[in-house]
PDB file of N, CA and C in Angstrom:
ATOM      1  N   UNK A   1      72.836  59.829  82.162  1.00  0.00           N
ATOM      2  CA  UNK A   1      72.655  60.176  80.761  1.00  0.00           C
ATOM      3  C   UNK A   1      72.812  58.922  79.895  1.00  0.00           C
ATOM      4  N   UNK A   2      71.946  58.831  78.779  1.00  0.00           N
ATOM      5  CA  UNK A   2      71.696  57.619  77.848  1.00  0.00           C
ATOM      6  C   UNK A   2      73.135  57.627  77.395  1.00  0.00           C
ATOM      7  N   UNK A   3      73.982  55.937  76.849  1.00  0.00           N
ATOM      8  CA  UNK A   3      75.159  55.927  76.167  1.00  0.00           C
ATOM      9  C   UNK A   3      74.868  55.348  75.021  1.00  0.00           C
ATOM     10  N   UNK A   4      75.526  56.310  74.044  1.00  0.00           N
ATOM     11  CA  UNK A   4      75.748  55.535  72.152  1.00  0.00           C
ATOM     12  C   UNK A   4      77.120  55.345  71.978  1.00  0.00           C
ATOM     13  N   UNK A   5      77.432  54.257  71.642  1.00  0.00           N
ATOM     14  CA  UNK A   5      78.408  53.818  71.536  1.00  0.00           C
ATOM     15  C   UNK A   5      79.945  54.353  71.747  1.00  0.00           C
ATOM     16  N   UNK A   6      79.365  54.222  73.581  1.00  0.00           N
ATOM     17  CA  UNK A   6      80.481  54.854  74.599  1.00  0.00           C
ATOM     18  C   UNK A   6      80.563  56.002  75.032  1.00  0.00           C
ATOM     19  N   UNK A   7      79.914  57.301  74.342  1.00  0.00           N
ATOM     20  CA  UNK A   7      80.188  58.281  74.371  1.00  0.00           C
ATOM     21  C   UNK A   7      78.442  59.020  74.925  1.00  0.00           C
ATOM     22  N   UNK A   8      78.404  59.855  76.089  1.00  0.00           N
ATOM     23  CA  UNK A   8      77.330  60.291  76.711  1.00  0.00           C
ATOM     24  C   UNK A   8      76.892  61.284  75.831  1.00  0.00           C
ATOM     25  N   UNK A   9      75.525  61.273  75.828  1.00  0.00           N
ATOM     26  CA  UNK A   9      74.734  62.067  75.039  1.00  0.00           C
ATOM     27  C   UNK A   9      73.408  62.587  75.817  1.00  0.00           C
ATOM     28  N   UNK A  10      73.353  64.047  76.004  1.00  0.00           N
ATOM     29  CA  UNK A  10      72.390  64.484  76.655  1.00  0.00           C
ATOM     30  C   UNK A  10      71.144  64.654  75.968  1.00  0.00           C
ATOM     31  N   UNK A  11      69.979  65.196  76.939  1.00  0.00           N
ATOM     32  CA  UNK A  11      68.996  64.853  76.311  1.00  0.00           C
ATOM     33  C   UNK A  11      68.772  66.006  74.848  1.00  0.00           C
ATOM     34  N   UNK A  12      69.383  67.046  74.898  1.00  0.00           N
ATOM     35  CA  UNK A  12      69.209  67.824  73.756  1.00  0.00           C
ATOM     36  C   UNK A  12      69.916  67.555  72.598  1.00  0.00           C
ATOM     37  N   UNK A  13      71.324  66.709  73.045  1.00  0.00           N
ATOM     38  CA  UNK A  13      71.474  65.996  71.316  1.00  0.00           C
ATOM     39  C   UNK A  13      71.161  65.211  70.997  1.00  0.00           C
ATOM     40  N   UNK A  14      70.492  64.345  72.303  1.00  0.00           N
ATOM     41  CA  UNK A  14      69.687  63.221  71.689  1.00  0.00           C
ATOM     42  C   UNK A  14      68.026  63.760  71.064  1.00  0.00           C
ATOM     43  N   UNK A  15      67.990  64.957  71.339  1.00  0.00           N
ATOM     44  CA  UNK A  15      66.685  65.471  70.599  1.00  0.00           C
ATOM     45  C   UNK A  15      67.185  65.807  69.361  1.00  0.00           C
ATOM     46  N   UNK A  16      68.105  66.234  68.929  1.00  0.00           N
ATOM     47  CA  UNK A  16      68.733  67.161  67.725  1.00  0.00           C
ATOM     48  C   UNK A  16      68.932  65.923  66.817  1.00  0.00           C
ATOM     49  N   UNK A  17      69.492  64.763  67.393  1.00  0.00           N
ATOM     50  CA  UNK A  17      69.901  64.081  66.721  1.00  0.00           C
ATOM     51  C   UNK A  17      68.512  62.984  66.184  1.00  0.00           C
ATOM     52  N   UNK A  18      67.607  63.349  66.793  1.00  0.00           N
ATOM     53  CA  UNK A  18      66.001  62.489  66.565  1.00  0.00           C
ATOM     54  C   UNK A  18      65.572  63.037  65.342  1.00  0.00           C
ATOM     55  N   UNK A  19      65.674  64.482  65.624  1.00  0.00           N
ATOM     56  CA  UNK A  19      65.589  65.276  64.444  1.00  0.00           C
ATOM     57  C   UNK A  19      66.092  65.130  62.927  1.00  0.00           C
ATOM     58  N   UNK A  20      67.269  64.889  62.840  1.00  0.00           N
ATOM     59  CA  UNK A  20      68.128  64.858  61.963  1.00  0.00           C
ATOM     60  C   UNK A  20      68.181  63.672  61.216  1.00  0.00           C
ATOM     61  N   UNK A  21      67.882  62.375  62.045  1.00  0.00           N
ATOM     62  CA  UNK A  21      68.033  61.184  61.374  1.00  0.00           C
ATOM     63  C   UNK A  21      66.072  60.865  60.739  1.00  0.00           C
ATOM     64  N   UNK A  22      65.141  62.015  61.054  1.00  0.00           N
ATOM     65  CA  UNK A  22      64.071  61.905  61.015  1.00  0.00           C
ATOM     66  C   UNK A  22      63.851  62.810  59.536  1.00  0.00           C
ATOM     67  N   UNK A  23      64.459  64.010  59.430  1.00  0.00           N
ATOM     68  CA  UNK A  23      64.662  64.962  58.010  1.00  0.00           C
ATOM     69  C   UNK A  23      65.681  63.755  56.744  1.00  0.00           C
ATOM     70  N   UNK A  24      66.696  63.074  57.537  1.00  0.00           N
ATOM     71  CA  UNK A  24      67.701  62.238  56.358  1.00  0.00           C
ATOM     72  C   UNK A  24      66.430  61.087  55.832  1.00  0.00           C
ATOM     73  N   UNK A  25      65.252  60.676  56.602  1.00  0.00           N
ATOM     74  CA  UNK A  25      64.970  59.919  56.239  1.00  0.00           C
ATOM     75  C   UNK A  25      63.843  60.419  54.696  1.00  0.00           C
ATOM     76  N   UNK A  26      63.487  61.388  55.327  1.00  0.00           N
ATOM     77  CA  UNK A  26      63.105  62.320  54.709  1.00  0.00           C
ATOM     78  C   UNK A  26      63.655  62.458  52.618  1.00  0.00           C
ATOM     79  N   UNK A  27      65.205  62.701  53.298  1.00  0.00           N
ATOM     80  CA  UNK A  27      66.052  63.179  52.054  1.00  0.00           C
ATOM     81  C   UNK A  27      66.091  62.211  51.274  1.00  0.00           C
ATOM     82  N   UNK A  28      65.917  60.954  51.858  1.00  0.00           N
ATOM     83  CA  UNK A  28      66.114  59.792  51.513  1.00  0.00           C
ATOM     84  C   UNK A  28      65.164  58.911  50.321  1.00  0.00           C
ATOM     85  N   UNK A  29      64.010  59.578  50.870  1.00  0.00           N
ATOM     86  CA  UNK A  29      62.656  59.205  50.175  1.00  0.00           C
ATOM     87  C   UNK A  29      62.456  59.893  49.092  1.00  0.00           C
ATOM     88  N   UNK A  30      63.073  61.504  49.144  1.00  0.00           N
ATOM     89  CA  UNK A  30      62.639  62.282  47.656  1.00  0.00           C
ATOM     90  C   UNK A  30      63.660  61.559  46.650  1.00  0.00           C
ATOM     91  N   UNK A  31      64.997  61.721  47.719  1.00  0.00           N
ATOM     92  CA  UNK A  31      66.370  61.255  46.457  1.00  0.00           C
ATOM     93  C   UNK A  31      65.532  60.085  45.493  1.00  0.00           C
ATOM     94  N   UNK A  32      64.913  59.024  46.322  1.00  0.00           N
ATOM     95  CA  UNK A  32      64.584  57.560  45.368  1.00  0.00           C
ATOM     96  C   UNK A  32      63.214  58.342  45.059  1.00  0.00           C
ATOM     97  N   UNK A  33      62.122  58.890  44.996  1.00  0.00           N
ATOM     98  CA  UNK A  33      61.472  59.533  44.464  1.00  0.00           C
ATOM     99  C   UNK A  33      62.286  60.281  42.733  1.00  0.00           C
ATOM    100  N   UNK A  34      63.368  60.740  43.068  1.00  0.00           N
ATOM    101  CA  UNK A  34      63.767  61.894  42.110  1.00  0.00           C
ATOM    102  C   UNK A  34      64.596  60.808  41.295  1.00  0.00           C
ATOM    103  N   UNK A  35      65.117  59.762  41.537  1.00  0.00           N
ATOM    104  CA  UNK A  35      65.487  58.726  40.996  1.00  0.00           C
ATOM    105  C   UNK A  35      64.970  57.636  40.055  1.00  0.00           C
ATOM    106  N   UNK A  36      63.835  57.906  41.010  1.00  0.00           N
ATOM    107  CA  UNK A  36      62.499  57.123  40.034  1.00  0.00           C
ATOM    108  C   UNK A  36      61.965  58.083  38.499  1.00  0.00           C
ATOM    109  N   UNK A  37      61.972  58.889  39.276  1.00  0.00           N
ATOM    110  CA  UNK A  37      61.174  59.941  37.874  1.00  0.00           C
ATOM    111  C   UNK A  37      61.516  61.480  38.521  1.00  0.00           C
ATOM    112  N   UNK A  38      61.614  62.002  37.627  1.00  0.00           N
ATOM    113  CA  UNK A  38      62.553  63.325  37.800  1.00  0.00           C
ATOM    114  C   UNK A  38      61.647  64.659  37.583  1.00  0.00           C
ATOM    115  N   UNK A  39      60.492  64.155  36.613  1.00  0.00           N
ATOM    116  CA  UNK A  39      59.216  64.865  36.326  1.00  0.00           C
ATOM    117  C   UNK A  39      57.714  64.229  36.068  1.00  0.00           C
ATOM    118  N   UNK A  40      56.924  64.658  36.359  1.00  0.00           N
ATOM    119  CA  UNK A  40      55.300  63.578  35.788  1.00  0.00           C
ATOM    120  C   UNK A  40      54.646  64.881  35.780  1.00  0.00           C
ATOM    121  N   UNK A  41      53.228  64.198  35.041  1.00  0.00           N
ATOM    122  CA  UNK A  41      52.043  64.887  34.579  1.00  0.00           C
ATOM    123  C   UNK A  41      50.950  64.421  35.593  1.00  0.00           C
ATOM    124  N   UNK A  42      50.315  65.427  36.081  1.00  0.00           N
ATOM    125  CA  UNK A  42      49.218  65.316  36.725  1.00  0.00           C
ATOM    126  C   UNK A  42      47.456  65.757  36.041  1.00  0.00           C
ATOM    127  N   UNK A  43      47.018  65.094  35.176  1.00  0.00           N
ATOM    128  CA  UNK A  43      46.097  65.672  34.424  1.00  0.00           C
ATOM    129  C   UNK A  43      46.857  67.172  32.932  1.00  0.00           C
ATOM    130  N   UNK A  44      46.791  68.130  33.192  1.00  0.00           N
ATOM    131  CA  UNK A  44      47.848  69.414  32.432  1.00  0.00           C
ATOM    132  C   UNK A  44      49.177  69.582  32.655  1.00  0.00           C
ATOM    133  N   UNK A  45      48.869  69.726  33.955  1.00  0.00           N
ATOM    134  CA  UNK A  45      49.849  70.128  35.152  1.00  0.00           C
ATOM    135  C   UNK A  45      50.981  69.128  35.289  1.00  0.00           C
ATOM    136  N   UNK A  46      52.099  69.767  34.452  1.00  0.00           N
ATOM    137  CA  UNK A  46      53.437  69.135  34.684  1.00  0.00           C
ATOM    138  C   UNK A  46      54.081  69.445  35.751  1.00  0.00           C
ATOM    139  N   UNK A  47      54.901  68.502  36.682  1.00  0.00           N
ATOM    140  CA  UNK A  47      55.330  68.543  38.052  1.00  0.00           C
ATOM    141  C   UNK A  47      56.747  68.640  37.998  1.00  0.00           C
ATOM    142  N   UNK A  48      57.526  69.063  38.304  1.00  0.00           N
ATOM    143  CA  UNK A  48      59.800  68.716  38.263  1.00  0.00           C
ATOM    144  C   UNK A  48      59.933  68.761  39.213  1.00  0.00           C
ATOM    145  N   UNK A  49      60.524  67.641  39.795  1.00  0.00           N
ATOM    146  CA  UNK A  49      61.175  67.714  40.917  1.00  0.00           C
ATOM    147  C   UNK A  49      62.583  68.539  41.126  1.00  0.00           C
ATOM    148  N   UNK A  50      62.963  68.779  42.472  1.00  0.00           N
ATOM    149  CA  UNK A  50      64.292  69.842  42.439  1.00  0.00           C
ATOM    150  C   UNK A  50      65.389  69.058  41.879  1.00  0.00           C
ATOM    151  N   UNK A  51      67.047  69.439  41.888  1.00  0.00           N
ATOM    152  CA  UNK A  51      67.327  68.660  41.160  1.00  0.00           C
ATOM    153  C   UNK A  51      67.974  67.488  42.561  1.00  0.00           C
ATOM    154  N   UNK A  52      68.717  66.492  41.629  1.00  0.00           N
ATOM    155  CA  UNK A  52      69.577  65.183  42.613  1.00  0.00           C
ATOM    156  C   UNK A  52      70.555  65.914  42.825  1.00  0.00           C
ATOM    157  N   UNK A  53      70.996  66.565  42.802  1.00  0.00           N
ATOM    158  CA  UNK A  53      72.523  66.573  43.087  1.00  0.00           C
ATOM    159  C   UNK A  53      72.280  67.861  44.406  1.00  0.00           C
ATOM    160  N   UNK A  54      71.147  68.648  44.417  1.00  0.00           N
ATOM    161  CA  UNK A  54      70.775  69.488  45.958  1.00  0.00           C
ATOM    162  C   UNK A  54      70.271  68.546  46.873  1.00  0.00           C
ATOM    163  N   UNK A  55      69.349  67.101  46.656  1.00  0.00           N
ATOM    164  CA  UNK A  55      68.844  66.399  47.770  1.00  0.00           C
ATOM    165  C   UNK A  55      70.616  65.923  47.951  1.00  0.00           C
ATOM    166  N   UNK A  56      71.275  65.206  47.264  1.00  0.00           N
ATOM    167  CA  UNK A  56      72.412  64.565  47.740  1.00  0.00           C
ATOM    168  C   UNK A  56      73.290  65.113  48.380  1.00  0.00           C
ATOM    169  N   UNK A  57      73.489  66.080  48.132  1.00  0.00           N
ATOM    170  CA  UNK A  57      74.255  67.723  48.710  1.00  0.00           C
ATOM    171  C   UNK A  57      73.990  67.827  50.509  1.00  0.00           C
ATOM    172  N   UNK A  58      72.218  67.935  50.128  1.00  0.00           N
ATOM    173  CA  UNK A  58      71.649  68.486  51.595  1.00  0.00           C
ATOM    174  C   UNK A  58      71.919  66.733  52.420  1.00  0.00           C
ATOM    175  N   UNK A  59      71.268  65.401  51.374  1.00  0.00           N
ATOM    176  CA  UNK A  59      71.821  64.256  52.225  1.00  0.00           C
ATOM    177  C   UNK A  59      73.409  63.948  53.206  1.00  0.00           C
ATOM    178  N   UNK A  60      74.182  64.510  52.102  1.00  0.00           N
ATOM    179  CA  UNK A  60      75.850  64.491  53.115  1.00  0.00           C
ATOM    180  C   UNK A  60      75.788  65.327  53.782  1.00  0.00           C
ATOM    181  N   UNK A  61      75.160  66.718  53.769  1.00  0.00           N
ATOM    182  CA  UNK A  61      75.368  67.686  55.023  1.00  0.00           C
ATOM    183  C   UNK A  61      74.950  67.050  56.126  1.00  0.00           C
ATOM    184  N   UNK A  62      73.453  66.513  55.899  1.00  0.00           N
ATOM    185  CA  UNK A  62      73.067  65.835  57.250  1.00  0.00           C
ATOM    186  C   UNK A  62      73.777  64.672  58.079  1.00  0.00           C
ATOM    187  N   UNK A  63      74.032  63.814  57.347  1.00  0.00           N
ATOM    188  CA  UNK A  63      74.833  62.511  57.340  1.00  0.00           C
ATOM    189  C   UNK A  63      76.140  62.981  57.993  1.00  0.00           C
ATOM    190  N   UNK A  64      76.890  64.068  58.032  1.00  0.00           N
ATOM    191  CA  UNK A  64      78.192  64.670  57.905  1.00  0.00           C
ATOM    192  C   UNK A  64      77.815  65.173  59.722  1.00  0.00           C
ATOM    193  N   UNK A  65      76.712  65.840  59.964  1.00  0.00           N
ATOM    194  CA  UNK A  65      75.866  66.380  60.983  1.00  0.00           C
ATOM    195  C   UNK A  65      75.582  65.503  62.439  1.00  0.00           C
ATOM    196  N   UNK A  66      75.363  64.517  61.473  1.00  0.00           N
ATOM    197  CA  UNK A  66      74.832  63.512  62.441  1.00  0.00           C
ATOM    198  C   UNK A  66      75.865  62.517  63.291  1.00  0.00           C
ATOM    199  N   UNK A  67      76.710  62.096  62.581  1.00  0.00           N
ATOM    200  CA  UNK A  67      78.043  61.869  62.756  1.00  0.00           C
ATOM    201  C   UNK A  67      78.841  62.342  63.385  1.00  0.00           C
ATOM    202  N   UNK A  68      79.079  63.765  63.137  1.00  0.00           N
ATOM    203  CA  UNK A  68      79.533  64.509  64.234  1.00  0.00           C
ATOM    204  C   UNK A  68      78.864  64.941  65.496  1.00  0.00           C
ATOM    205  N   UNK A  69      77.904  64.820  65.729  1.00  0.00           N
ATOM    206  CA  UNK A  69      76.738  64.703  66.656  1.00  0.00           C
ATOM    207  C   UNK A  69      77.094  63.301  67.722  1.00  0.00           C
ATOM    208  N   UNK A  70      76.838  62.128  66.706  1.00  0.00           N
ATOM    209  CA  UNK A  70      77.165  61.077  67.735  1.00  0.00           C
ATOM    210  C   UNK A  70      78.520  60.882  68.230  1.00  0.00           C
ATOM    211  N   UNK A  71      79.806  61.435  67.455  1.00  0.00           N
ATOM    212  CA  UNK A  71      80.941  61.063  67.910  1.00  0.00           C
ATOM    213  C   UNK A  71      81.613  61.982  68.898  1.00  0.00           C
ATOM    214  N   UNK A  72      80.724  63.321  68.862  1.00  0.00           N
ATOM    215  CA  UNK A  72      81.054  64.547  70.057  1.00  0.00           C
ATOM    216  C   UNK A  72      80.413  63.885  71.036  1.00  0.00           C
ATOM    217  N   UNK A  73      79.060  63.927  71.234  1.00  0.00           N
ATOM    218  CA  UNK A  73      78.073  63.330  72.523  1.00  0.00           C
ATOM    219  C   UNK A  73      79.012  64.233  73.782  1.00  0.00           C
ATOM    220  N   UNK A  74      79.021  64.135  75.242  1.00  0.00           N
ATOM    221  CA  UNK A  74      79.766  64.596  76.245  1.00  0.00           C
ATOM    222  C   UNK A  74      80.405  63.610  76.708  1.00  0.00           C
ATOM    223  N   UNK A  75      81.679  64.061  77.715  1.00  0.00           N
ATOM    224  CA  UNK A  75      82.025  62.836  78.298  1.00  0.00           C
ATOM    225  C   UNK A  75      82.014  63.315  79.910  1.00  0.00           C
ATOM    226  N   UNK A  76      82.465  62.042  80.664  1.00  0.00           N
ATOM    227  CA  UNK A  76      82.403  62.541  81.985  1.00  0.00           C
ATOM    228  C   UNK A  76      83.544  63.269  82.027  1.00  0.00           C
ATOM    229  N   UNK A  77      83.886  64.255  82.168  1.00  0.00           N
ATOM    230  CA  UNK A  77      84.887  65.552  82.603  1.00  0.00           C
ATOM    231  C   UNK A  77      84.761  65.642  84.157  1.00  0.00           C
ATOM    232  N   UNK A  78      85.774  66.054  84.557  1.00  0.00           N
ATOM    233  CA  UNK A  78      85.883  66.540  86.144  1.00  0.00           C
ATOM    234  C   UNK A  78      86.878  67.125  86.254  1.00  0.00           C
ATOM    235  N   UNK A  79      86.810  68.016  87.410  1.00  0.00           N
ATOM    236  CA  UNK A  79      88.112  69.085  87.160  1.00  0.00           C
ATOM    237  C   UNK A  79      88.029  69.152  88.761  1.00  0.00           C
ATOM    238  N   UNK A  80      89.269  69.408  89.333  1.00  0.00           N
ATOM    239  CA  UNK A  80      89.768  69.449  90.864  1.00  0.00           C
ATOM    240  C   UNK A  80      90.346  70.388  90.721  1.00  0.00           C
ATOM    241  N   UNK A  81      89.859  71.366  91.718  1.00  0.00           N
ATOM    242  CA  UNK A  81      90.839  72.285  92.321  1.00  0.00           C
ATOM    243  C   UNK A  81      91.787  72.061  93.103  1.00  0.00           C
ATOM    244  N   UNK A  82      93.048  72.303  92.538  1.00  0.00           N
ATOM    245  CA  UNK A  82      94.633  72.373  93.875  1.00  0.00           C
ATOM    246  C   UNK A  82      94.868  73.141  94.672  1.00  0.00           C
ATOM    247  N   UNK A  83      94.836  73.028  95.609  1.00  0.00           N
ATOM    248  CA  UNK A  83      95.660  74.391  96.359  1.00  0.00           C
ATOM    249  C   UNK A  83      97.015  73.545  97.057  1.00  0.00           C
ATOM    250  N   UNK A  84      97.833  74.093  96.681  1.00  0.00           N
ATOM    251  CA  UNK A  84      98.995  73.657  97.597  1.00  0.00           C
ATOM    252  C   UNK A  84      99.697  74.321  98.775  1.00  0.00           C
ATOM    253  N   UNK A  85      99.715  73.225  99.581  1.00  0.00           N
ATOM    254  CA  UNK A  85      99.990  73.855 101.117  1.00  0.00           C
ATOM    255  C   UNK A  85     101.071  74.036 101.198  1.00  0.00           C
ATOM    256  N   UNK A  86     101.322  74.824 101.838  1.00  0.00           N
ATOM    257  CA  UNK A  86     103.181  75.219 102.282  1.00  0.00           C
ATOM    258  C   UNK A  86     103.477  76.555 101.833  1.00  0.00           C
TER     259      UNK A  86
END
């Protein structure tokens, strides 16, 4: 199994986590979008973006997500059965 910094990560959180840093980048682009301009005109048709403080909201959930994602990852575990003689 692939290692991130020490800690094993299988292939489904390394899918989850492809995911996640692929939507933040996402969050990332409207936030400076919504930063830039908050509303515009398209010909009549006035446009509003949602507000900053739900992209920044949904940005730390992910960020918060992802984090905990890489710092869980699996580890090698092993477990022995005892039986004791006598």
């Amino acid at each position: 199994m692939p290692e991130r910094d020490g800690v094993i990560m299988d292939n489904a959180d390394k899918e989850k986590l492809a995911t996640l840093e692929k939507r933040l980048e996402a969050y990332y682009k409207a936030e400076e979008k919504i930063l830039k301009s908050q509303s515009y005109s398209i010909g009549s048709n006035q446009v509003t973006r949602t507000s900053l403080a739900n992209v920044q909201a949904k940005i730390k959930e992910l960020e918060n997500e992802a984090a905990a994602l890489k710092s869980r990852g699996t580890s090698k575990r092993r477990s022995a059965r005892v039986i004791p003689l006598g």
